[in-house]
Protein backbone atom coordinates (compact mmCIF):
# COMPACT_ATOMS: atom_id res chain seq x y z
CA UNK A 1 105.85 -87.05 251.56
CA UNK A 2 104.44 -84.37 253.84
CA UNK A 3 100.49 -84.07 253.53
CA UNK A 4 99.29 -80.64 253.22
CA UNK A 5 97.08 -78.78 255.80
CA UNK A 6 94.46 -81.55 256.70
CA UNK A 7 94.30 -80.11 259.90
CA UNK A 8 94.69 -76.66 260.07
CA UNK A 9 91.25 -75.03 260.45
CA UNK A 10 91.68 -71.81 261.11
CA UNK A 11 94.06 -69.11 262.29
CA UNK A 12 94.47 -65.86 263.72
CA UNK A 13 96.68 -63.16 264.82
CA UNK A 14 97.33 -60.42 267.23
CA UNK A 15 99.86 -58.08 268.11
CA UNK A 16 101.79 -56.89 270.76
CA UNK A 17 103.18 -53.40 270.47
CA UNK A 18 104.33 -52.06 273.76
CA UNK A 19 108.13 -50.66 273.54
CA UNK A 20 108.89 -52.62 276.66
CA UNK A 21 108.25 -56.04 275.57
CA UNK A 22 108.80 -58.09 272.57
CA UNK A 23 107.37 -58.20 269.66
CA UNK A 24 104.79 -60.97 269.61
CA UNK A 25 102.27 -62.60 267.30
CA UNK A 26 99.42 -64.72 268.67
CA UNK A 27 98.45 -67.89 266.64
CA UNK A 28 95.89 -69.97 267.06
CA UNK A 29 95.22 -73.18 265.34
CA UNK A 30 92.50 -76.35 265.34
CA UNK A 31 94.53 -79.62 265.16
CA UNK A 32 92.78 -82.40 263.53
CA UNK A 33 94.34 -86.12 263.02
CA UNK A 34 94.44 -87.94 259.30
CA UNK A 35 91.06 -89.17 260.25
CA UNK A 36 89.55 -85.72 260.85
CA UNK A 37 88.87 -85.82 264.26
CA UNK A 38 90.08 -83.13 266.30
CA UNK A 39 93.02 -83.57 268.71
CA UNK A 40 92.12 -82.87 271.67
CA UNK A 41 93.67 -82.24 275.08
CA UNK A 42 96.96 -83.24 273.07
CA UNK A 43 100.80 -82.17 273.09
CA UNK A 44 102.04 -81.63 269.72
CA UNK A 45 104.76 -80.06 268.20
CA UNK A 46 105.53 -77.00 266.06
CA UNK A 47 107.46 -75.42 263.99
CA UNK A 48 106.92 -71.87 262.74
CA UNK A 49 109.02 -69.82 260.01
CA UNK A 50 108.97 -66.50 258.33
CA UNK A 51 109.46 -66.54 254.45
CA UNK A 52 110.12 -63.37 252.44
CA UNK A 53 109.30 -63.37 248.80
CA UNK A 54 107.52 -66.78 247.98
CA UNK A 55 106.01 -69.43 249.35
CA UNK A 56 108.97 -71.19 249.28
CA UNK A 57 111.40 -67.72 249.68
CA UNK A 58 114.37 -67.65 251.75
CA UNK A 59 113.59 -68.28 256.16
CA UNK A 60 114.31 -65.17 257.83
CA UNK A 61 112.95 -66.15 261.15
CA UNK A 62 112.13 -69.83 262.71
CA UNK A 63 111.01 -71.04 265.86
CA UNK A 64 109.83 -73.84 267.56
CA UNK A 65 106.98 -74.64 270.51
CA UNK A 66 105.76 -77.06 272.44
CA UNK A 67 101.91 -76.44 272.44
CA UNK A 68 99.11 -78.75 274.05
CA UNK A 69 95.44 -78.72 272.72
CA UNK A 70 92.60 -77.63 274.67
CA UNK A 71 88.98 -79.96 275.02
CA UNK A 72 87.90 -78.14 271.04
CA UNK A 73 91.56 -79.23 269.39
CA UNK A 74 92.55 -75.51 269.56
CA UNK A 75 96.49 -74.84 270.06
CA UNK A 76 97.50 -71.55 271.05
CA UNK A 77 101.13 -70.12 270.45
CA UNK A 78 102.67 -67.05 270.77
CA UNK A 79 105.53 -66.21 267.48
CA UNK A 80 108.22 -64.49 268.44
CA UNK A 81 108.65 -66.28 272.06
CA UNK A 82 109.58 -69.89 270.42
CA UNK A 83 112.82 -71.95 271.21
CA UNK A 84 116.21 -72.50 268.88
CA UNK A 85 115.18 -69.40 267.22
CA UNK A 86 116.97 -68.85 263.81
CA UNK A 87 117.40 -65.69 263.08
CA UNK A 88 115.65 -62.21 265.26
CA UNK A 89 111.96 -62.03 265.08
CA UNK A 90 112.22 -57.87 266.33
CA UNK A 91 114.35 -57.34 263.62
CA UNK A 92 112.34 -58.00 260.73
CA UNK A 93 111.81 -55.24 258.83
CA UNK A 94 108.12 -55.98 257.83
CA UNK A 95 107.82 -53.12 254.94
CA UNK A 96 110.61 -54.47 252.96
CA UNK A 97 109.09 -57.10 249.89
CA UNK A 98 105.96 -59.62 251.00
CA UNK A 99 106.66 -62.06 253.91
CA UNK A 100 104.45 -65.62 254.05
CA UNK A 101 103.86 -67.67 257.74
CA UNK A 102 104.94 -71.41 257.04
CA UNK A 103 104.04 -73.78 260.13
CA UNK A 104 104.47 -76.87 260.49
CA UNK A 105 103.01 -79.09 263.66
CA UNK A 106 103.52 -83.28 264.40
CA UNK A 107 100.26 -84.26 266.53
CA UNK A 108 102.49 -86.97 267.98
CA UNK A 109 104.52 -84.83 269.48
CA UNK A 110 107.80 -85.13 267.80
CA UNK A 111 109.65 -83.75 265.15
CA UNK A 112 107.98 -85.44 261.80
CA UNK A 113 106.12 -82.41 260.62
CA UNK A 114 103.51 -83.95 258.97
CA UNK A 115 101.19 -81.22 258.88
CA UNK A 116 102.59 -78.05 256.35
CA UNK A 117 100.68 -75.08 255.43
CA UNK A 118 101.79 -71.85 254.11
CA UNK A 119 100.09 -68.45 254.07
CA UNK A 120 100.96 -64.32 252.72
CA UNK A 121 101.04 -62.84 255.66
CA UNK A 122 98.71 -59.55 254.47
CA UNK A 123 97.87 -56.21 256.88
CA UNK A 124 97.97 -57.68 259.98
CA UNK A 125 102.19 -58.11 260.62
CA UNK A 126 102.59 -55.10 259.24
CA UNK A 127 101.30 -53.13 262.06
CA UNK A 128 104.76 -54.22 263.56
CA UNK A 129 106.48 -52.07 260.93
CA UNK A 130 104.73 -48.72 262.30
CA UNK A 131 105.98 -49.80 266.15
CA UNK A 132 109.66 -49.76 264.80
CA UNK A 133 109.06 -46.58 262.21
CA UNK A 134 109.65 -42.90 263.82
CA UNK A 135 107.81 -41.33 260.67
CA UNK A 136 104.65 -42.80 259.00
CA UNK A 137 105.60 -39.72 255.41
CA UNK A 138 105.49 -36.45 255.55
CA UNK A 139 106.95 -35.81 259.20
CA UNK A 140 103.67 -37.57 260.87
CA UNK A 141 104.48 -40.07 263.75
CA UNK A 142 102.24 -42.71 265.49
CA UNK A 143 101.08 -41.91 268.74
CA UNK A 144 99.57 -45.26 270.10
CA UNK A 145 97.97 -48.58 268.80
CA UNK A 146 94.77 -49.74 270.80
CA UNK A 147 93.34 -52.42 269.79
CA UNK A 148 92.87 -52.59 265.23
CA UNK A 149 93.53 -49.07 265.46
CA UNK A 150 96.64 -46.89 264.89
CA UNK A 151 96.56 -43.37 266.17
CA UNK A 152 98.80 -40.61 264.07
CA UNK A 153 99.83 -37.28 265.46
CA UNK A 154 98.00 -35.68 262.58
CA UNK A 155 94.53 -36.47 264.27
CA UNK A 156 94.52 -39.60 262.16
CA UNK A 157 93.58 -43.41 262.83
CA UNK A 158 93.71 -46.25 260.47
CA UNK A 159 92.23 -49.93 261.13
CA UNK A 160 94.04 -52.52 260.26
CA UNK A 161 91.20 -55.55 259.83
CA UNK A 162 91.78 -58.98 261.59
CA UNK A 163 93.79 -58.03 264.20
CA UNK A 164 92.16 -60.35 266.68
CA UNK A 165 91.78 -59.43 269.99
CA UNK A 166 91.56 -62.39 272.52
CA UNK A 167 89.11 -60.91 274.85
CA UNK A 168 85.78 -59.60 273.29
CA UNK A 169 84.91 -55.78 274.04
CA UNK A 170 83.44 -55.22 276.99
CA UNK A 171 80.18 -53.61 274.45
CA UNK A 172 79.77 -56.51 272.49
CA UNK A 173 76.54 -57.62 274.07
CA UNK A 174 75.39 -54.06 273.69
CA UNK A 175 71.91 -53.61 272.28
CA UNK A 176 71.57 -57.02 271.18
CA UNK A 177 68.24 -57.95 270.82
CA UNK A 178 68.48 -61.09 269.25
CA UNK A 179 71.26 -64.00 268.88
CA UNK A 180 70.98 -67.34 267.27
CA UNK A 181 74.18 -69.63 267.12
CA UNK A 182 71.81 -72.11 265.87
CA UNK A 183 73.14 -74.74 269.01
CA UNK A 184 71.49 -77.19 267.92
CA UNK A 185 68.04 -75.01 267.44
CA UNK A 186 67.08 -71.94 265.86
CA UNK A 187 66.62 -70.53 269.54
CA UNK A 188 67.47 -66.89 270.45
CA UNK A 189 70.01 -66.76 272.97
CA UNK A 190 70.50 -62.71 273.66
CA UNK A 191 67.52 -63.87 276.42
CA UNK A 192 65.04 -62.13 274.75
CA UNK A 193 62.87 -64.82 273.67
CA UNK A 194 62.77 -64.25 269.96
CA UNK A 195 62.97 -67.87 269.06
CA UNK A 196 63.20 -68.75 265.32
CA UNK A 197 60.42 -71.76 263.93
CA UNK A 198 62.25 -74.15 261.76
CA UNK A 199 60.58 -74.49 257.99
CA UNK A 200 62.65 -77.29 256.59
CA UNK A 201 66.56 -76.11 257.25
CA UNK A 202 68.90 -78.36 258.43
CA UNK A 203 71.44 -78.18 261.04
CA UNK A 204 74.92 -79.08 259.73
CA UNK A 205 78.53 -78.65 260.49
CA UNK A 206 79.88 -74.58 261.14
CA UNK A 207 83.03 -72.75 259.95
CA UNK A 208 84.79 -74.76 263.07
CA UNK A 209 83.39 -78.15 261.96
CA UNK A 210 81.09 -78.27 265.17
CA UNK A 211 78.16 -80.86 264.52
CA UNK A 212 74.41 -79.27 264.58
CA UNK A 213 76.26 -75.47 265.23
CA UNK A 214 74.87 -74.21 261.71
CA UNK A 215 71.67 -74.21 259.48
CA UNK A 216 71.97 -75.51 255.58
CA UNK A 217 69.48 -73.75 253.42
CA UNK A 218 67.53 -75.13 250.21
CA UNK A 219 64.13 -74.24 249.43
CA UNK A 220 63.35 -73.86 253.03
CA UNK A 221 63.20 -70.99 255.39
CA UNK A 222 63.65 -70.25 259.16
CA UNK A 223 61.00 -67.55 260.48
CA UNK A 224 60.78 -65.46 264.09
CA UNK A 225 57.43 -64.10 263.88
CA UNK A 226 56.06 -61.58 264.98
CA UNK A 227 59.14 -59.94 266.76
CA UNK A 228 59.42 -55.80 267.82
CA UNK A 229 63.18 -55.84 268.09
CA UNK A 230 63.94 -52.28 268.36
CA UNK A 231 63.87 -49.09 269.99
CA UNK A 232 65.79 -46.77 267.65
CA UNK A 233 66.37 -47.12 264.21
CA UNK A 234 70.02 -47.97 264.16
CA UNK A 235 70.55 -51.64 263.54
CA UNK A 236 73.10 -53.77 263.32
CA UNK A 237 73.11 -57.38 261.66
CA UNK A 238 76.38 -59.46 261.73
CA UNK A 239 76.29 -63.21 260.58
CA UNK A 240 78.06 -66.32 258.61
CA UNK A 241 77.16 -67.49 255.25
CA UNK A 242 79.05 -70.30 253.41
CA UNK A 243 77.28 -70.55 249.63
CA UNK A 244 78.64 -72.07 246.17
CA UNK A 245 75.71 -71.65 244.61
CA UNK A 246 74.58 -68.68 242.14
CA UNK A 247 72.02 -66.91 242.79
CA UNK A 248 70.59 -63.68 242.19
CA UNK A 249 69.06 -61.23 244.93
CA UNK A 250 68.09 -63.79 247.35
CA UNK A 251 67.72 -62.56 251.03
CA UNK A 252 70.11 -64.38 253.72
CA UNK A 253 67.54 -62.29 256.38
CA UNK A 254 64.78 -60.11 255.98
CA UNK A 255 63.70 -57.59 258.71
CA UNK A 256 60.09 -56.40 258.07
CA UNK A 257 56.96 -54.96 259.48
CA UNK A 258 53.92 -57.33 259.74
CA UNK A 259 52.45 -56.71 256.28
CA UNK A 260 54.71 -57.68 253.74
CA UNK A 261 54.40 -55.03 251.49
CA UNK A 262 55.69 -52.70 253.95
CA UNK A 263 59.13 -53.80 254.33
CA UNK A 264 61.66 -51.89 255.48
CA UNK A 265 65.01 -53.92 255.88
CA UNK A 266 66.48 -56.27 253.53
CA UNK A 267 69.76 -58.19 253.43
CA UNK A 268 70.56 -59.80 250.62
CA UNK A 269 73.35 -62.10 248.67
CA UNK A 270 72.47 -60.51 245.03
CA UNK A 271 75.03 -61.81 242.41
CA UNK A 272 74.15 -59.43 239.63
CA UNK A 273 76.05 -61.44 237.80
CA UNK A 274 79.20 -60.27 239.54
CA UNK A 275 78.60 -62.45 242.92
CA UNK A 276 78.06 -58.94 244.40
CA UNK A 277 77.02 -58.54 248.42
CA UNK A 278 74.30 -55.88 249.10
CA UNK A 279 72.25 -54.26 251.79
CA UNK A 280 69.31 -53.15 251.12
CA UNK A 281 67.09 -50.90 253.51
CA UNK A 282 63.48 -49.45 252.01
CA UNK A 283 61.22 -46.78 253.15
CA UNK A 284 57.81 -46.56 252.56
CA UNK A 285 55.65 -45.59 255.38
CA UNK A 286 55.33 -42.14 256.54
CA UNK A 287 54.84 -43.12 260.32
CA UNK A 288 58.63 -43.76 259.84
CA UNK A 289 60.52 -41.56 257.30
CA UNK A 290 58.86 -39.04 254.70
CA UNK A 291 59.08 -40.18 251.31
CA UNK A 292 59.18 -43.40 249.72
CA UNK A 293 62.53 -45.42 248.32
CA UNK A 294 64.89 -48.15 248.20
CA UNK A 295 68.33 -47.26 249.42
CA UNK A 296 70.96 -50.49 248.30
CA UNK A 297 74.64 -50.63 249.59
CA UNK A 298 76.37 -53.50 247.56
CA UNK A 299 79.97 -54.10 246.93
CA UNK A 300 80.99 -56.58 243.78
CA UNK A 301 82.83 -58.93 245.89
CA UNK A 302 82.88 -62.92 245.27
CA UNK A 303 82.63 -64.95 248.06
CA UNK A 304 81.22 -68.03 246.35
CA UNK A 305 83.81 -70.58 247.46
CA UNK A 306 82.27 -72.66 250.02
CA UNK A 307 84.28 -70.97 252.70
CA UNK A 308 82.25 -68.83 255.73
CA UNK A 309 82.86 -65.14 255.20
CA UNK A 310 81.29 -62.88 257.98
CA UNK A 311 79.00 -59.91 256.82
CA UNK A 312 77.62 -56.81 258.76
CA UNK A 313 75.17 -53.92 257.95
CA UNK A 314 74.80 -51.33 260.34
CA UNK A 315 72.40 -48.46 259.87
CA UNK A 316 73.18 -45.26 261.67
CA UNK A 317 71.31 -42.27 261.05
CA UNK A 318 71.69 -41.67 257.99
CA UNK A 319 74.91 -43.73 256.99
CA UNK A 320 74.48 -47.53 255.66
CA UNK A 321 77.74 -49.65 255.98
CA UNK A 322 78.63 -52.95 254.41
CA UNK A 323 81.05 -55.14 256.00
CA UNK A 324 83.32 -58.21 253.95
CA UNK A 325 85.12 -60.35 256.42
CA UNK A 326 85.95 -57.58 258.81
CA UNK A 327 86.36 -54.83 256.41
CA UNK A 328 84.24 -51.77 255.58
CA UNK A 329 83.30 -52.74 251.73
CA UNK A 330 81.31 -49.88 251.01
CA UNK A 331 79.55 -46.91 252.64
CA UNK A 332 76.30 -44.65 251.73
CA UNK A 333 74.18 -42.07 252.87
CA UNK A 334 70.60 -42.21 252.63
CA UNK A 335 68.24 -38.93 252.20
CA UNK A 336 65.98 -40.57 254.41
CA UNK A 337 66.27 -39.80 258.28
CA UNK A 338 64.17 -42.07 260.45
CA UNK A 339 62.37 -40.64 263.54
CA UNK A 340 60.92 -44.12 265.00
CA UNK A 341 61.48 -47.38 264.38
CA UNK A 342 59.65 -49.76 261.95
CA UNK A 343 61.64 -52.69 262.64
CA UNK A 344 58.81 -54.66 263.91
CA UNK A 345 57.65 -57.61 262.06
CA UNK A 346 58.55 -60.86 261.33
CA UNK A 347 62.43 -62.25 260.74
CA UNK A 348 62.82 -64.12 257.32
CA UNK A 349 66.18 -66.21 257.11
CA UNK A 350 66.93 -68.14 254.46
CA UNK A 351 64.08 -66.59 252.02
CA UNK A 352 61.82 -63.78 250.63
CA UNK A 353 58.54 -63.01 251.46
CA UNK A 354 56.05 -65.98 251.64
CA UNK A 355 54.59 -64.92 248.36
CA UNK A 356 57.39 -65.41 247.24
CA UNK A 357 59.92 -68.14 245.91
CA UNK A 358 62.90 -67.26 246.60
CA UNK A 359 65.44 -69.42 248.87
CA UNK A 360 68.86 -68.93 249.70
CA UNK A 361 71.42 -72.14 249.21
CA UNK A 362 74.09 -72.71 251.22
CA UNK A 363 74.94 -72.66 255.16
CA UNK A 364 74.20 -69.63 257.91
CA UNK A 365 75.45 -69.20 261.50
CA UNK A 366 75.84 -67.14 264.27
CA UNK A 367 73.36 -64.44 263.43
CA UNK A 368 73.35 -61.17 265.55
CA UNK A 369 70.90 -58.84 265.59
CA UNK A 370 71.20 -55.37 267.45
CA UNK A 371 69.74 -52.20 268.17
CA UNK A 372 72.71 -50.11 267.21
CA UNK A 373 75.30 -49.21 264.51
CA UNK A 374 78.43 -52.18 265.50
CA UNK A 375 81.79 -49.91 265.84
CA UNK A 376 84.84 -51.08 263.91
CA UNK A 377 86.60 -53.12 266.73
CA UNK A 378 83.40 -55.16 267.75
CA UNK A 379 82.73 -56.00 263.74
CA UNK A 380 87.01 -56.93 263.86
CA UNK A 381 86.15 -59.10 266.37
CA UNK A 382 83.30 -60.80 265.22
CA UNK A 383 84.99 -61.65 262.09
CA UNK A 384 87.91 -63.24 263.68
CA UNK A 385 85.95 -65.37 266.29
């Protein structure tokens, strides 16, 4: 009997949508072995099929590839340029009924497909559809595609999340003013120097099931004090959380000024009984904004399920943005317009104020702090790296 996806860690895709070549997808896959260990610098083979329908609907499309691993067990293939293709990968017609990615890989390196997972294929195929379509309703035709981001004739552009671009954008280091991949430490790497004291966290494994690449959380806290980040008042955080664990309004990081009371930035996991995600920003000193008031972006969301889902709030003038996995959840606009910037005390991750007693349970990783609002493409690629 085939064993089911004990080895497939992650995957994503990109498109290719220039009339002169063909249509391509980009996968990208971590190979581990039945003692999960990852295969590394390994040929293996693949198979990859289109279903339409079901999970186990009728193969439009199949392929197969020849794929070594690199030194981290990642494979990288490109669907639609396979060999013994069945079927014609260009002629799918991608807005006809729901279409699912079934692949199939032997790490020996023959043709016992051991190794069998199957997956909807959502948004991100269906970009394909507006390469082949003249009209897009109503007479309006697509101009371009550059990177997640379709360009109509009407003035238009949609994003289509988790279209991954290989390369990062050239901006992505941009204003960042502080970066901790927790490598082993809770030590800033944008070269800035604001290094992060260690109150009890643990490293553990991260969302790519590197050893000591992450920090588990319980009743314990991880603290950069002291810090003056910023130069404007747009902001940007951006970071991994894994959590199974209920709770109710506890802060994943907390941006403050030096006396407590005084905060001005919180991001929290609040459940509200509805496992809802919010970001929270509060102004209460008048050497910053006039007027005094909490201003909470949330979206009702559930991402308790042990899995890493990547969040970002970006403040830009007066516009607060929640981000889900890539996605703009939800969007607000503040009265408040800030003139200076109060981001200047100390980081809290993993907890509330010291006075206080409440902890965040579950896993963090790769936090990124920055100076400015994140645009749409760098937050795409954040969440699919």
């Amino acid at each position: 009997m085939k064993k089911t996806l004990h080895v497939l860690a992650l995957l994503f895709i990109t498109l290719n949508l220039f009339a002169q070549a063909p249509q391509k997808m980009s996968y990208q896959a971590v190979i581990r072995n039945s003692a999960n260990n990852l295969l590394t610098n390994a040929p293996v083979k693949m198979r990859i099929s289109i279903l339409q329908g079901s999970t186990t609907g009728s193969t439009i499309y199949s392929e197969l590839h020849s794929a070594n691993t690199n030194a981290n067990g990642l494979v990288s293939i490109e669907i639609g340029a396979g060999t013994s293709p069945t079927g014609t990968f260009s002629s799918i017609n991608w807005g006809d009924g729901t279409y699912f990615l079934k692949t199939e890989t032997d790490p020996t390196n023959g043709t016992n497909y051991s190794i069998v997972g199957t997956s909807q294929l959502l948004s991100v195929p269906y970009a394909l559809e507006s390469n082949n379509a003249k009209n897009a309703g109503n007479g309006i035709n697509k101009i371009s595609t550059t990177g997640d981001t379709v360009f109509l004739d009407n003035g238009k552009k949609y994003i289509i999340p988790g279209i991954k671009d290989l390369n990062p954008p050239s901006t992505i280091n941009n204003g960042l003013v502080a970066y901790y991949p927790f490598n082993g430490n809770a030590n800033d790497e944008s070269g800035n120097n604001n290094n992060g004291v260690v109150n009890g966290a643990t490293l553990t494994t991260d969302r790519f099931g590197g050893v000591n690449k992450a920090y588990s959380f319980m009743n314990n806290y991880i603290i950069v004090p002291s810090s003056n980040l910023f130069n404007s008042h747009d902001l940007s955080v951006s970071m991994w959380v894994s959590s199974s664990s209920t709770q109710r309004q506890v802060p994943l990081i907390r941006l403050s000024y030096s006396d407590a009371s005084n905060e001005n930035f919180g991001f929290t996991l609040n459940f509200n009984n509805q496992n809802g995600v919010e970001f929270v920003a509060k102004y209460n000193n008048p050497n910053c904004a006039p007027g005094s008031g909490w201003e909470r972006n949330e979206k009702i969301q559930n991402i308790l399920d042990s899995n890493f889902h990547h969040i970002v709030g970006t403040i830009i003038g007066n516009t607060m943005n929640l981000y889900i996995d890539g996605i703009l959840a939800n969007t607000i606009t503040t009265p408040y317009s800030q003139t200076s910037s109060c981001w200047n005390g100390d980081i809290q991750i993993g907890r509330n104020w010291s006075n206080f007693t409440d902890y965040f349970i579950g896993k963090l990783d790769d936090i990124r702090i920055y100076n400015r609002a994140l645009t749409q493409e760098e937050i795409t690629y954040l969440a699919n790296n």
